[in-house]
PDB file of N, CA and C in Angstrom:
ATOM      1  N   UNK A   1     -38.086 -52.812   5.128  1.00  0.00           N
ATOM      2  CA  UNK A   1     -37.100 -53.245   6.093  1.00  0.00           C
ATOM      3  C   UNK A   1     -36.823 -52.093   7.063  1.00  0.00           C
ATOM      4  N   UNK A   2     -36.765 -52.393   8.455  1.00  0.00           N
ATOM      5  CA  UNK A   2     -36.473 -51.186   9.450  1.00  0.00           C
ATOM      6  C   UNK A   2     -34.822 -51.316   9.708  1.00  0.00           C
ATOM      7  N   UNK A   3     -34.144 -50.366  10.213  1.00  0.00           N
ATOM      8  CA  UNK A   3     -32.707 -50.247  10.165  1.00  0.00           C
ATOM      9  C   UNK A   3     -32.483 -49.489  11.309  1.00  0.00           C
ATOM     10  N   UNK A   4     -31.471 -49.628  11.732  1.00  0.00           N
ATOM     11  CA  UNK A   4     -31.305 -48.953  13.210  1.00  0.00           C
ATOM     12  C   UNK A   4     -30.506 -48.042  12.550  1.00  0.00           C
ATOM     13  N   UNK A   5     -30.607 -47.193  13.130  1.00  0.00           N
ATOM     14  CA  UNK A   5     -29.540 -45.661  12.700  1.00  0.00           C
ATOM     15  C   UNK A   5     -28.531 -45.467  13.855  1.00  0.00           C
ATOM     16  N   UNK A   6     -27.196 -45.071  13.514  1.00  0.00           N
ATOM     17  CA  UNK A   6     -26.197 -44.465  14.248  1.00  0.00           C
ATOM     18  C   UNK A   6     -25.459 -43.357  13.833  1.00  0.00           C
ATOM     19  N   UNK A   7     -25.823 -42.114  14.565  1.00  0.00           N
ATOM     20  CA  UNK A   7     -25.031 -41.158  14.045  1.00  0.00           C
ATOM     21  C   UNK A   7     -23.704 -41.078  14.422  1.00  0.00           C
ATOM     22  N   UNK A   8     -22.746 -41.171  13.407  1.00  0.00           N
ATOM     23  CA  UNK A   8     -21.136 -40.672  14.125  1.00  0.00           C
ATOM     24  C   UNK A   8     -20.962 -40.007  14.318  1.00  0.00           C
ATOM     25  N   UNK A   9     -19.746 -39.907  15.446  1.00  0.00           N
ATOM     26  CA  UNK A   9     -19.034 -38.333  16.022  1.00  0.00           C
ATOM     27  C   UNK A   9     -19.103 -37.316  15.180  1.00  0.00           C
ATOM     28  N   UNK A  10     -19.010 -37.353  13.968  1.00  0.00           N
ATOM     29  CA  UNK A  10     -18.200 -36.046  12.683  1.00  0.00           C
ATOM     30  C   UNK A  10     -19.548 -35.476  12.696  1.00  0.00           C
ATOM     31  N   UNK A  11     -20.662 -36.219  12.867  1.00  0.00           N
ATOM     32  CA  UNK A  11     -22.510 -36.053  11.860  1.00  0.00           C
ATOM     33  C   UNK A  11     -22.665 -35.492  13.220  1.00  0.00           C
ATOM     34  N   UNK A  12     -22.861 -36.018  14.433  1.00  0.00           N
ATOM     35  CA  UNK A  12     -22.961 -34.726  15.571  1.00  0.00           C
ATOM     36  C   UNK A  12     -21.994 -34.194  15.943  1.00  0.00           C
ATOM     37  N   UNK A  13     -21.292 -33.555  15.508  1.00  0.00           N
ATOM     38  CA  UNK A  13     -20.162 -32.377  15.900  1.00  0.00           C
ATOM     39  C   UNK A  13     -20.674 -31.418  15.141  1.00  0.00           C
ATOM     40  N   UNK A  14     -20.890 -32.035  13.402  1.00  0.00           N
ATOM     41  CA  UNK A  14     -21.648 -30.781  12.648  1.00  0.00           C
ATOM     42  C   UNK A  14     -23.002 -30.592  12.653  1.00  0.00           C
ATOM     43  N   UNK A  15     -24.114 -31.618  13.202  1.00  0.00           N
ATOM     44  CA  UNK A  15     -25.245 -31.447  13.932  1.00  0.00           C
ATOM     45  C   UNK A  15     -25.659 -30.207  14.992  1.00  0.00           C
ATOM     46  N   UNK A  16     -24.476 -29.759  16.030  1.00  0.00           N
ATOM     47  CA  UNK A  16     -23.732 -29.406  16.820  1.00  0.00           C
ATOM     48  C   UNK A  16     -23.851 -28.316  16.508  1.00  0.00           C
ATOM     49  N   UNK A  17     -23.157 -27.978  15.220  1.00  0.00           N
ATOM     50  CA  UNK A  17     -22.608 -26.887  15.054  1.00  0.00           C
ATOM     51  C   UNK A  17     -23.621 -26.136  14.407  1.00  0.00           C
ATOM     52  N   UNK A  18     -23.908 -26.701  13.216  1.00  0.00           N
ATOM     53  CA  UNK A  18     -25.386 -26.461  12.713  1.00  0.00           C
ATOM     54  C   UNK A  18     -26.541 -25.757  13.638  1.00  0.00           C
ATOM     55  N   UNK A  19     -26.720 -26.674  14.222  1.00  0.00           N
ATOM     56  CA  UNK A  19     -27.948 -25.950  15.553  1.00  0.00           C
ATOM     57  C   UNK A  19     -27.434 -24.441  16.628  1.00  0.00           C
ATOM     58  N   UNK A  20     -26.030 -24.600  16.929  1.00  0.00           N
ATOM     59  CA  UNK A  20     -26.211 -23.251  17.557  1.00  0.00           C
ATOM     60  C   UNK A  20     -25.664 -22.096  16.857  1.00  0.00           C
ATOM     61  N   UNK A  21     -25.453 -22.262  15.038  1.00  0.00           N
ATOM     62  CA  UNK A  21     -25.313 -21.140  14.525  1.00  0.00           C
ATOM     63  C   UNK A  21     -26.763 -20.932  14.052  1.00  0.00           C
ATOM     64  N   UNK A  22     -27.580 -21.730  14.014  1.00  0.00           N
ATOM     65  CA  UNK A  22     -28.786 -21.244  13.877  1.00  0.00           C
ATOM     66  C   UNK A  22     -29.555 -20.831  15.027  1.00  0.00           C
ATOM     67  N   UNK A  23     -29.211 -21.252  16.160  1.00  0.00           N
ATOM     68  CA  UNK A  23     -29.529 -20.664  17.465  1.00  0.00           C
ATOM     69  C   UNK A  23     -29.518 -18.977  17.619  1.00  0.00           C
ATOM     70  N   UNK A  24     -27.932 -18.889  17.267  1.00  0.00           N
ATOM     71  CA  UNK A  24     -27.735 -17.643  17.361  1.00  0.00           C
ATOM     72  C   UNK A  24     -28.427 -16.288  16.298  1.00  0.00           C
ATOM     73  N   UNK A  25     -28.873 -17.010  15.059  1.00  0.00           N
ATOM     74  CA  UNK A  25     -29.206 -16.058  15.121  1.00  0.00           C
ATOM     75  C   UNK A  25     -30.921 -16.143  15.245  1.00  0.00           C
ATOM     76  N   UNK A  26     -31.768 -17.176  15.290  1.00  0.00           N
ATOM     77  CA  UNK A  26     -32.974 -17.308  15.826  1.00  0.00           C
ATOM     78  C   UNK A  26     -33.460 -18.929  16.098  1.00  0.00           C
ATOM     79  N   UNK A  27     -33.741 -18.769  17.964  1.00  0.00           N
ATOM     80  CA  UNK A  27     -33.944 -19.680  18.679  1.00  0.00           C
ATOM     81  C   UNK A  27     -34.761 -20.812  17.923  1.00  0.00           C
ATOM     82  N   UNK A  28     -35.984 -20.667  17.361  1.00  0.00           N
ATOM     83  CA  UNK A  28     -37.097 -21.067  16.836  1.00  0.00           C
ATOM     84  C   UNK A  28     -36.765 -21.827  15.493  1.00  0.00           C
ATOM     85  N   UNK A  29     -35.637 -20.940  14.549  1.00  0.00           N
ATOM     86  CA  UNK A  29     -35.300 -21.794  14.023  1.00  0.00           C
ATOM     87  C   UNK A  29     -34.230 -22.767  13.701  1.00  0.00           C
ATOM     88  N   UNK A  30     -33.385 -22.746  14.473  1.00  0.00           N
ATOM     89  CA  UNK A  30     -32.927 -23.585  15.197  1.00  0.00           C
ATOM     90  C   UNK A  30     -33.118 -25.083  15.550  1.00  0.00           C
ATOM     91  N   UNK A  31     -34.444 -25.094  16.695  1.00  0.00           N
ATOM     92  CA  UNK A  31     -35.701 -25.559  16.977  1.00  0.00           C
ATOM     93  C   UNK A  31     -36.344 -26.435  15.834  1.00  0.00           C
ATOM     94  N   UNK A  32     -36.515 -25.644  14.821  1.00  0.00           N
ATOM     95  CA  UNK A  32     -37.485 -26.598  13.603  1.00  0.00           C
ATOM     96  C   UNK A  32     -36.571 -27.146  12.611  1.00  0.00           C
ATOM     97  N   UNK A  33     -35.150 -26.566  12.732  1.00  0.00           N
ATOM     98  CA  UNK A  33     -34.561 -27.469  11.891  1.00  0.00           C
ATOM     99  C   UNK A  33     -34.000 -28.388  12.558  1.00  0.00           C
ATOM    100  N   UNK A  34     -33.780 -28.739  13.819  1.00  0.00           N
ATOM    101  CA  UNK A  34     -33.760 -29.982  14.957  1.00  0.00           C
ATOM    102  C   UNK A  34     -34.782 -30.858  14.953  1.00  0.00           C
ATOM    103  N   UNK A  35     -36.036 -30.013  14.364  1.00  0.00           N
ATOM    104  CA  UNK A  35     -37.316 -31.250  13.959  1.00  0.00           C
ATOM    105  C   UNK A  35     -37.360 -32.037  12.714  1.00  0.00           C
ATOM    106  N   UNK A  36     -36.898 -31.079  11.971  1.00  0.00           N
ATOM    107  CA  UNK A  36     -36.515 -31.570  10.656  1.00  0.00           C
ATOM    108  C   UNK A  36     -35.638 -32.464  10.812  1.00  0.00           C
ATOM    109  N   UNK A  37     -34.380 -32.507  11.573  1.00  0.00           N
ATOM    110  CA  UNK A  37     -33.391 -33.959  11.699  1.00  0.00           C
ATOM    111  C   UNK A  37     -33.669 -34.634  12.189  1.00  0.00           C
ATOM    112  N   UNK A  38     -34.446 -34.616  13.344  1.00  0.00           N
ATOM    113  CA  UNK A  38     -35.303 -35.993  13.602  1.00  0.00           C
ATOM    114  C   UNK A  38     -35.922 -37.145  12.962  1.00  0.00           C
ATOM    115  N   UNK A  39     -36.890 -35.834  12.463  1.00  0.00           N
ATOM    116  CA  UNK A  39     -37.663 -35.792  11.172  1.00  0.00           C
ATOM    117  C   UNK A  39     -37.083 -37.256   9.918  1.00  0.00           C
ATOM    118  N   UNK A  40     -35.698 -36.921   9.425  1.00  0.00           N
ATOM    119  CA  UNK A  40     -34.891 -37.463   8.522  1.00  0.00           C
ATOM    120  C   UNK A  40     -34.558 -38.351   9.133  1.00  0.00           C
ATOM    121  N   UNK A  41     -34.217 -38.229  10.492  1.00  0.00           N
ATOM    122  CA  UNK A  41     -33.869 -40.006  10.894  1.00  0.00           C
ATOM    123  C   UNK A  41     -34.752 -41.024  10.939  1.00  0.00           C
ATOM    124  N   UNK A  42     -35.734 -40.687  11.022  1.00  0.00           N
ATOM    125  CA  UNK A  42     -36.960 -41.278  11.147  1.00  0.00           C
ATOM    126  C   UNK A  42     -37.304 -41.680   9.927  1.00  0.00           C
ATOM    127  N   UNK A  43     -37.157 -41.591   9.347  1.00  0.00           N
ATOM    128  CA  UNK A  43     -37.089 -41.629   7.880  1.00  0.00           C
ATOM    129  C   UNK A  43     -35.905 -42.401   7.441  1.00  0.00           C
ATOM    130  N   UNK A  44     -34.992 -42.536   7.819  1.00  0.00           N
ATOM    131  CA  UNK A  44     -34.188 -43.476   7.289  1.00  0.00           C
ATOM    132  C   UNK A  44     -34.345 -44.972   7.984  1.00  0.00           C
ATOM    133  N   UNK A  45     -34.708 -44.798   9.347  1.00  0.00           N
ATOM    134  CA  UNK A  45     -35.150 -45.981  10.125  1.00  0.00           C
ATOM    135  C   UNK A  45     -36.102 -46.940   9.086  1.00  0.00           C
ATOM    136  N   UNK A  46     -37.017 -46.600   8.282  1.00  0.00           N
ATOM    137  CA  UNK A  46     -37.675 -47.037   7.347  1.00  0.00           C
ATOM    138  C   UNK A  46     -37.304 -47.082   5.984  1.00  0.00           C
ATOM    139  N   UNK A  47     -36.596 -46.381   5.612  1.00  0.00           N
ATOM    140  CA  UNK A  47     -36.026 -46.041   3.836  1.00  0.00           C
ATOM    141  C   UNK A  47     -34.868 -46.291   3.718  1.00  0.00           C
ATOM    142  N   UNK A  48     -33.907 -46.364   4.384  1.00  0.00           N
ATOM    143  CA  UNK A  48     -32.112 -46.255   4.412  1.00  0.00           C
ATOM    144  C   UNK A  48     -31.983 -46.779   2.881  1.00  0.00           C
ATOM    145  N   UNK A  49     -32.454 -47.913   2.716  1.00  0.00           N
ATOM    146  CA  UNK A  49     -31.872 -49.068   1.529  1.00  0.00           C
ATOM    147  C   UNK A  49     -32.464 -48.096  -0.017  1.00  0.00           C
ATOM    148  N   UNK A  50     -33.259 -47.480   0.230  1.00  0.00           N
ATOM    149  CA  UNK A  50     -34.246 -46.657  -0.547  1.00  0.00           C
ATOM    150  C   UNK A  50     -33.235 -45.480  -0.861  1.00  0.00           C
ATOM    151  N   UNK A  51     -32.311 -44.407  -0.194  1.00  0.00           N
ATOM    152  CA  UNK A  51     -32.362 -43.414  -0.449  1.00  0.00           C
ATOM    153  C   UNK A  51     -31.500 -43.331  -1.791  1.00  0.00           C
ATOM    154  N   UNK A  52     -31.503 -42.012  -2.744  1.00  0.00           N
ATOM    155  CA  UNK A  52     -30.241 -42.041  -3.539  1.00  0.00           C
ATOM    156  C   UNK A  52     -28.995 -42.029  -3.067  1.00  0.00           C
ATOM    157  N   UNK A  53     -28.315 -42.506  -4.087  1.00  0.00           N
ATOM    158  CA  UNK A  53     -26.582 -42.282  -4.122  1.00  0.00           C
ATOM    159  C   UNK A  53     -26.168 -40.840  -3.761  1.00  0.00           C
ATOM    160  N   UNK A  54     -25.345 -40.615  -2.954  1.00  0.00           N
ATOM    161  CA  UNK A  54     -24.601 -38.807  -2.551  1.00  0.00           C
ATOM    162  C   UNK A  54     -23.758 -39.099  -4.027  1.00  0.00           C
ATOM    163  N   UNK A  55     -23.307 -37.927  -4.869  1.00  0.00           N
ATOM    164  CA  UNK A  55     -22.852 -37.367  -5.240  1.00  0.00           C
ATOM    165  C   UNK A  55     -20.990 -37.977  -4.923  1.00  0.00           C
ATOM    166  N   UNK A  56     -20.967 -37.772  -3.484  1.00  0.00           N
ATOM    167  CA  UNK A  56     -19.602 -38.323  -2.610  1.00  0.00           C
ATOM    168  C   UNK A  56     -19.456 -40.007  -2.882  1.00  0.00           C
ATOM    169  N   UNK A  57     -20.344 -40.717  -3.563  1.00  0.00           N
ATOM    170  CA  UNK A  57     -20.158 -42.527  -3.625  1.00  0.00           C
ATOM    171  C   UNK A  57     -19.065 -42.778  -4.572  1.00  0.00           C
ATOM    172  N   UNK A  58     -19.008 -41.873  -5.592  1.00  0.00           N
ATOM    173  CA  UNK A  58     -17.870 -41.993  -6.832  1.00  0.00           C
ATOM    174  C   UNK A  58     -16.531 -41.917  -5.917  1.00  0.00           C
ATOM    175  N   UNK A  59     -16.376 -41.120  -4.803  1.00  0.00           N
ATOM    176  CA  UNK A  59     -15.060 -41.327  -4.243  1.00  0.00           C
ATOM    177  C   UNK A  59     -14.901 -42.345  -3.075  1.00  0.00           C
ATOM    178  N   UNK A  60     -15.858 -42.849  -3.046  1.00  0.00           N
ATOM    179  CA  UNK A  60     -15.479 -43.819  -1.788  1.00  0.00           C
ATOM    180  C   UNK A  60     -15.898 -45.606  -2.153  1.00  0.00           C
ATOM    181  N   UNK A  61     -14.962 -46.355  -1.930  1.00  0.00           N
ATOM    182  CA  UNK A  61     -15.460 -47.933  -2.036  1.00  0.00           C
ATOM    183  C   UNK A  61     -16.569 -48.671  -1.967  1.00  0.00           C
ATOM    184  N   UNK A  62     -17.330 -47.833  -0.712  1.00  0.00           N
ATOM    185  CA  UNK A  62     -18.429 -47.923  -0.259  1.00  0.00           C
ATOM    186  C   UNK A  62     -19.694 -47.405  -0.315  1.00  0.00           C
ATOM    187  N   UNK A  63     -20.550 -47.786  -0.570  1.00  0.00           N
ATOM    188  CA  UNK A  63     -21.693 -46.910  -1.609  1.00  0.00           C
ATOM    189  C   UNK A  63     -22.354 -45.563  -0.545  1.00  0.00           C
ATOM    190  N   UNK A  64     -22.054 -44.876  -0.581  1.00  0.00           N
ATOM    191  CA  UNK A  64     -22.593 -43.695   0.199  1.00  0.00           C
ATOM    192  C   UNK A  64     -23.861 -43.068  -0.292  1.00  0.00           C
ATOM    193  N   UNK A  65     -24.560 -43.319   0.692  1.00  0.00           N
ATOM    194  CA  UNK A  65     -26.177 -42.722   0.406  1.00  0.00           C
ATOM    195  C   UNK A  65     -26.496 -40.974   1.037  1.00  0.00           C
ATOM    196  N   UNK A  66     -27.329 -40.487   0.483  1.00  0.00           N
ATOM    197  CA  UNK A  66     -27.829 -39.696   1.126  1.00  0.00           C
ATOM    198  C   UNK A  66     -29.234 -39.628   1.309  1.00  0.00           C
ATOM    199  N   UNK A  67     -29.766 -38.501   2.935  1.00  0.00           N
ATOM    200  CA  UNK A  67     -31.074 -38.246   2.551  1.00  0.00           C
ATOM    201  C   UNK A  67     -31.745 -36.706   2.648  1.00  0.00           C
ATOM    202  N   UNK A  68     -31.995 -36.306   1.715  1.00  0.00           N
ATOM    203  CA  UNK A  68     -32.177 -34.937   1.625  1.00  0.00           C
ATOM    204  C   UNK A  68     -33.538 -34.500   2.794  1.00  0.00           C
ATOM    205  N   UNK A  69     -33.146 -32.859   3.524  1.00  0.00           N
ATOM    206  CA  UNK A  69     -34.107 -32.672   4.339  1.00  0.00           C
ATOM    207  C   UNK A  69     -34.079 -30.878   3.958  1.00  0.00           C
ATOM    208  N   UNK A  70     -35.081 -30.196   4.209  1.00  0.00           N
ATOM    209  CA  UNK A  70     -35.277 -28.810   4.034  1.00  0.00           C
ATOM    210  C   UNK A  70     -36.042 -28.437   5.070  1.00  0.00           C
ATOM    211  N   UNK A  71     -35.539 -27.023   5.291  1.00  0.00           N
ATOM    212  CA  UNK A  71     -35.716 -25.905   6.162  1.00  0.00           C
ATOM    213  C   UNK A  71     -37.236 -25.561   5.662  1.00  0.00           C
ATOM    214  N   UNK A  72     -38.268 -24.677   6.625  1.00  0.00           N
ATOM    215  CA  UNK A  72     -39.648 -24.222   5.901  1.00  0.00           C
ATOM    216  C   UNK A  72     -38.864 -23.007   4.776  1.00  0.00           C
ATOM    217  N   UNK A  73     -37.906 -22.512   4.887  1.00  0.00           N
ATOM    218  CA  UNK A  73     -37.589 -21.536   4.081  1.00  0.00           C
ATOM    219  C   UNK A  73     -36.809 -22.391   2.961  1.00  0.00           C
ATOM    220  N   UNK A  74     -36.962 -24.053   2.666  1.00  0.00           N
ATOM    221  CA  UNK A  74     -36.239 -24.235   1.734  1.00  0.00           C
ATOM    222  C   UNK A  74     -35.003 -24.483   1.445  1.00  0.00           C
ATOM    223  N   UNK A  75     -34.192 -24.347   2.804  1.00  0.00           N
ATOM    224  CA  UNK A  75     -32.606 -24.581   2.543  1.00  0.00           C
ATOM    225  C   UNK A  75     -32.519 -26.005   2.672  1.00  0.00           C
ATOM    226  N   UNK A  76     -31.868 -26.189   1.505  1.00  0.00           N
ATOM    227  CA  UNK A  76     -31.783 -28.179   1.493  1.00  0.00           C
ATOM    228  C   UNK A  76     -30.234 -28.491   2.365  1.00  0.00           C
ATOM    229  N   UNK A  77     -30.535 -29.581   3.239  1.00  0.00           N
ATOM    230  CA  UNK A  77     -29.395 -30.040   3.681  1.00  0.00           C
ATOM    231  C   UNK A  77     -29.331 -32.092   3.757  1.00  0.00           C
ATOM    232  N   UNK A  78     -28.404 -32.183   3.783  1.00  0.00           N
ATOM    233  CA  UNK A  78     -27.707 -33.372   3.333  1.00  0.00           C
ATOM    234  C   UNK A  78     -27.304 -34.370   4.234  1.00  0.00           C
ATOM    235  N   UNK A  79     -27.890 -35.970   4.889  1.00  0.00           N
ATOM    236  CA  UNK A  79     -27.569 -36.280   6.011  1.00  0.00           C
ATOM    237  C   UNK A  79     -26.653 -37.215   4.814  1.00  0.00           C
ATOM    238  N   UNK A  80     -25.598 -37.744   4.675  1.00  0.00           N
ATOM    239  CA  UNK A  80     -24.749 -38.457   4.176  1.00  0.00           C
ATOM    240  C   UNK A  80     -24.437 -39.964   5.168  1.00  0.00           C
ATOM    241  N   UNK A  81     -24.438 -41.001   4.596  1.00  0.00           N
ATOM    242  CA  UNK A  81     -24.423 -42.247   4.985  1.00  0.00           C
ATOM    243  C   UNK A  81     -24.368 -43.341   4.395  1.00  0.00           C
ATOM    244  N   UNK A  82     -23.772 -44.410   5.347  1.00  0.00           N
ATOM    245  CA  UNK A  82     -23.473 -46.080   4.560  1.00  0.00           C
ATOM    246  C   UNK A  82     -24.699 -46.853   4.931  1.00  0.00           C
ATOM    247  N   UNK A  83     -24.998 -47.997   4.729  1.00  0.00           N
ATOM    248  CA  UNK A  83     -25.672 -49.098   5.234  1.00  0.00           C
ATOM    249  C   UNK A  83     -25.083 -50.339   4.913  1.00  0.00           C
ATOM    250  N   UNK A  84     -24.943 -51.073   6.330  1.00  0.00           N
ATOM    251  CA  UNK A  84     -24.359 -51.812   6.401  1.00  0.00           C
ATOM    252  C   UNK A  84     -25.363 -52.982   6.820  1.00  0.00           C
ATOM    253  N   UNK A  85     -25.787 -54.312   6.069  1.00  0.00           N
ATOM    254  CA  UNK A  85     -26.884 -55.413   6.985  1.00  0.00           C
ATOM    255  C   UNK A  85     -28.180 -54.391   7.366  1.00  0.00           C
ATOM    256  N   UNK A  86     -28.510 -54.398   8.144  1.00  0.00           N
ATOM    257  CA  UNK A  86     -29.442 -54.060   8.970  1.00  0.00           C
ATOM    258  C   UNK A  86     -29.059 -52.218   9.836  1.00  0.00           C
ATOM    259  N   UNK A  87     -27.869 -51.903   9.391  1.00  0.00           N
ATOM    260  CA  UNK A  87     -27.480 -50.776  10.153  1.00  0.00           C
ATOM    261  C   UNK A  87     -27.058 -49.313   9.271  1.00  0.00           C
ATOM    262  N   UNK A  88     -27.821 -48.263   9.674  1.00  0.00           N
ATOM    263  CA  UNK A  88     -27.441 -47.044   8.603  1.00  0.00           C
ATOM    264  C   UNK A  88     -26.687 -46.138   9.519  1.00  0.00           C
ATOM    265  N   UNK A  89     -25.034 -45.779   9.236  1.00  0.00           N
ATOM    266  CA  UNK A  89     -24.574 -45.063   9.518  1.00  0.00           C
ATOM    267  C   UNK A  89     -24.610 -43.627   8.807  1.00  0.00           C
ATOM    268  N   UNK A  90     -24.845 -42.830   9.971  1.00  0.00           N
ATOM    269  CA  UNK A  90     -25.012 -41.117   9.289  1.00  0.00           C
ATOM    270  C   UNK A  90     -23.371 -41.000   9.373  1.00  0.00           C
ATOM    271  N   UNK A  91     -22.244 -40.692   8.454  1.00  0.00           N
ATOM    272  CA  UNK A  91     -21.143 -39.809   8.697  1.00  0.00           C
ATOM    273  C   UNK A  91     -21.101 -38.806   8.647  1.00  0.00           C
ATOM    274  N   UNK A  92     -21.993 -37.745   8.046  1.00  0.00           N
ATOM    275  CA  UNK A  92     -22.266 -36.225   7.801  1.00  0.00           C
ATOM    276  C   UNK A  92     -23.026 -35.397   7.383  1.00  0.00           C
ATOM    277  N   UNK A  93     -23.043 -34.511   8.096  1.00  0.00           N
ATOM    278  CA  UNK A  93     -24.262 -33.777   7.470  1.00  0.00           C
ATOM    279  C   UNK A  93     -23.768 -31.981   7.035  1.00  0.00           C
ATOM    280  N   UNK A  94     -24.164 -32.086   5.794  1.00  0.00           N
ATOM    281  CA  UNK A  94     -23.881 -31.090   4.731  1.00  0.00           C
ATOM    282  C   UNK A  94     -25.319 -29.643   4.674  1.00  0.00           C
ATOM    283  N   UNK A  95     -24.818 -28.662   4.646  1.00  0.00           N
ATOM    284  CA  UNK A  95     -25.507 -27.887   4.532  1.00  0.00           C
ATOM    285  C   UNK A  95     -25.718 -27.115   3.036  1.00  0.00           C
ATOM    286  N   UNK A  96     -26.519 -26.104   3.573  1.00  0.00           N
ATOM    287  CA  UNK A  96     -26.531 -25.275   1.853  1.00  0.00           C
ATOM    288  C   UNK A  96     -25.283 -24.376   1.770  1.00  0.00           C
ATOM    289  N   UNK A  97     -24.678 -24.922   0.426  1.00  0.00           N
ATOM    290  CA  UNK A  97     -23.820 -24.010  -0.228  1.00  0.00           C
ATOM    291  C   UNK A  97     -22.616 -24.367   0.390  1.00  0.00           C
ATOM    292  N   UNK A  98     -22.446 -25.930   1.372  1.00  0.00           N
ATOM    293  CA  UNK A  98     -20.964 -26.549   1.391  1.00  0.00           C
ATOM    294  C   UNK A  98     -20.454 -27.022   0.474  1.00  0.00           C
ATOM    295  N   UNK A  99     -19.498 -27.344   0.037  1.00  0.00           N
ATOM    296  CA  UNK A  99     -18.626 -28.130  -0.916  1.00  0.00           C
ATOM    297  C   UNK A  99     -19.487 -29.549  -0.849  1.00  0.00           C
ATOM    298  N   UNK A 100     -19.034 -30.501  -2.145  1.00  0.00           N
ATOM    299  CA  UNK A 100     -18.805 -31.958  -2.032  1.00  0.00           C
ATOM    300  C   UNK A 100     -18.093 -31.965  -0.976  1.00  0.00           C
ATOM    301  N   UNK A 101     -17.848 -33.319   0.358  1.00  0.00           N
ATOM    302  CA  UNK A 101     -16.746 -33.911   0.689  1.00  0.00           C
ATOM    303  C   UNK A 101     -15.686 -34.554  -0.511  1.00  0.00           C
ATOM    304  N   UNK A 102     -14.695 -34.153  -0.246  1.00  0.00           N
ATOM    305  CA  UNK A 102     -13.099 -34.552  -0.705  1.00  0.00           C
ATOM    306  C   UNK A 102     -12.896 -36.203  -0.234  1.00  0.00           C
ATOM    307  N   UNK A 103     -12.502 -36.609  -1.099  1.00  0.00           N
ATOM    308  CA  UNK A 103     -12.504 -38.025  -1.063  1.00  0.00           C
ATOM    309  C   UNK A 103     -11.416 -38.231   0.417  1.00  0.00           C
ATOM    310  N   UNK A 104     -11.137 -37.439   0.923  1.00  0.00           N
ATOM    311  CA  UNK A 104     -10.261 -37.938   1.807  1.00  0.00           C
ATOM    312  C   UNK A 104     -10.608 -37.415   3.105  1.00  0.00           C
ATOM    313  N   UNK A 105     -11.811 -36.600   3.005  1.00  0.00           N
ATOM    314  CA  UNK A 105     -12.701 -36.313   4.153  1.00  0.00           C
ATOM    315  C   UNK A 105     -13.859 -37.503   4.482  1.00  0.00           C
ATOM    316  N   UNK A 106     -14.055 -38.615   3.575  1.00  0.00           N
ATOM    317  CA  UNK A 106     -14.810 -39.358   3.945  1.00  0.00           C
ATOM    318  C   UNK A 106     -14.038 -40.858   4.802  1.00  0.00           C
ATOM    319  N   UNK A 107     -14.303 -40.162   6.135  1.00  0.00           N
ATOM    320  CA  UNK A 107     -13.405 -40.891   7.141  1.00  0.00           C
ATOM    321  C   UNK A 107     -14.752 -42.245   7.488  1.00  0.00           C
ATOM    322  N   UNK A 108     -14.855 -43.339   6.877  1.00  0.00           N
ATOM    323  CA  UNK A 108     -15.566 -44.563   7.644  1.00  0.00           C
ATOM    324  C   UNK A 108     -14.852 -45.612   8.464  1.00  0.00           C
ATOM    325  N   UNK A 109     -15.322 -45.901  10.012  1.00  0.00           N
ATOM    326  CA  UNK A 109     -14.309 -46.677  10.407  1.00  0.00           C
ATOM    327  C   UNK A 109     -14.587 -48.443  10.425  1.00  0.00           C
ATOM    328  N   UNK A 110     -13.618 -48.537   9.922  1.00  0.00           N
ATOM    329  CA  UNK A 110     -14.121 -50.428   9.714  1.00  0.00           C
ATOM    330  C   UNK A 110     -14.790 -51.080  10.757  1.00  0.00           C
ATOM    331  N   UNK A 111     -14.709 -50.793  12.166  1.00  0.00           N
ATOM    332  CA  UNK A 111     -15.537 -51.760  13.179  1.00  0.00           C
ATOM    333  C   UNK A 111     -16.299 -50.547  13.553  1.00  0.00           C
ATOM    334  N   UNK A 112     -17.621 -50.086  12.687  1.00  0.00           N
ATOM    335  CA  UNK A 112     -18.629 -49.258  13.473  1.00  0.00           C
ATOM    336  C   UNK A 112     -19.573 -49.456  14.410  1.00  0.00           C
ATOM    337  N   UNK A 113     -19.263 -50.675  14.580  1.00  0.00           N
ATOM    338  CA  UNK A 113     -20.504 -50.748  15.955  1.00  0.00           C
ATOM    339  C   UNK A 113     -20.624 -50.600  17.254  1.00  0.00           C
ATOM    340  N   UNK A 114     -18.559 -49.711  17.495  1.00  0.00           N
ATOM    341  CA  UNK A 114     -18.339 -49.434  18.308  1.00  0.00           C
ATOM    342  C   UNK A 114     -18.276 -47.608  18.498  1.00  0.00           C
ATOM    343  N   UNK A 115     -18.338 -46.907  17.151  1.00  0.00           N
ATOM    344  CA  UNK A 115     -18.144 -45.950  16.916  1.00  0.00           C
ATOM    345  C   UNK A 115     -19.429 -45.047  17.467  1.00  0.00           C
TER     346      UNK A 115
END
């Protein structure tokens, strides 16, 4: 089954943020871990219904998936998301050595197809 992906505000703000602290301290990689998220979306466009459970599903109503992606050096990071019908929302993306989200950081908004 193919699935349209939508990333929310929170997943590019820390997308965002992600990329130009890796900017800063080298352009290139930066760069390949921006390929790598592509990379993972592309990948969920095809797998969404497929991926495991996050860790974060025990606190939320709604079954929260994740899909794991790594750096060439190995740092695993975490795109976190719902699927809804036909539609996979990214809410966040977790890096190496963040916390779980807190059950009260997992902000989903009931009419996402405007989000």
């Amino acid at each position: 089954m193919n699935f349209d992906v939508k990333v929310l505000r929170r997943a590019q703000r820390e997308v965002s943020q992600i990329v130009r602290w890796l900017h800063e301290r080298s352009p290139r990689g930066a760069d390949a871990w921006y390929q790598r998220w592509l990379h993972a979306l592309k990948r969920l466009k095809s797998n969404a219904d497929t991926c495991g459970l996050a860790p974060e599903d025990e606190l939320s109503l709604e079954t929260v998936r994740h899909i794991l992606f790594k750096t060439r050096r190995g740092n695993m990071y975490r795109a976190l998301f719902i699927v809804r019908g036909k539609l996979a929302y990214v809410f966040s993306v977790r890096g190496p050595g963040q916390d779980l989200l807190r059950a009260e950081d997992i902000e989903i908004p009931d009419d996402l197809e405007e989000t």
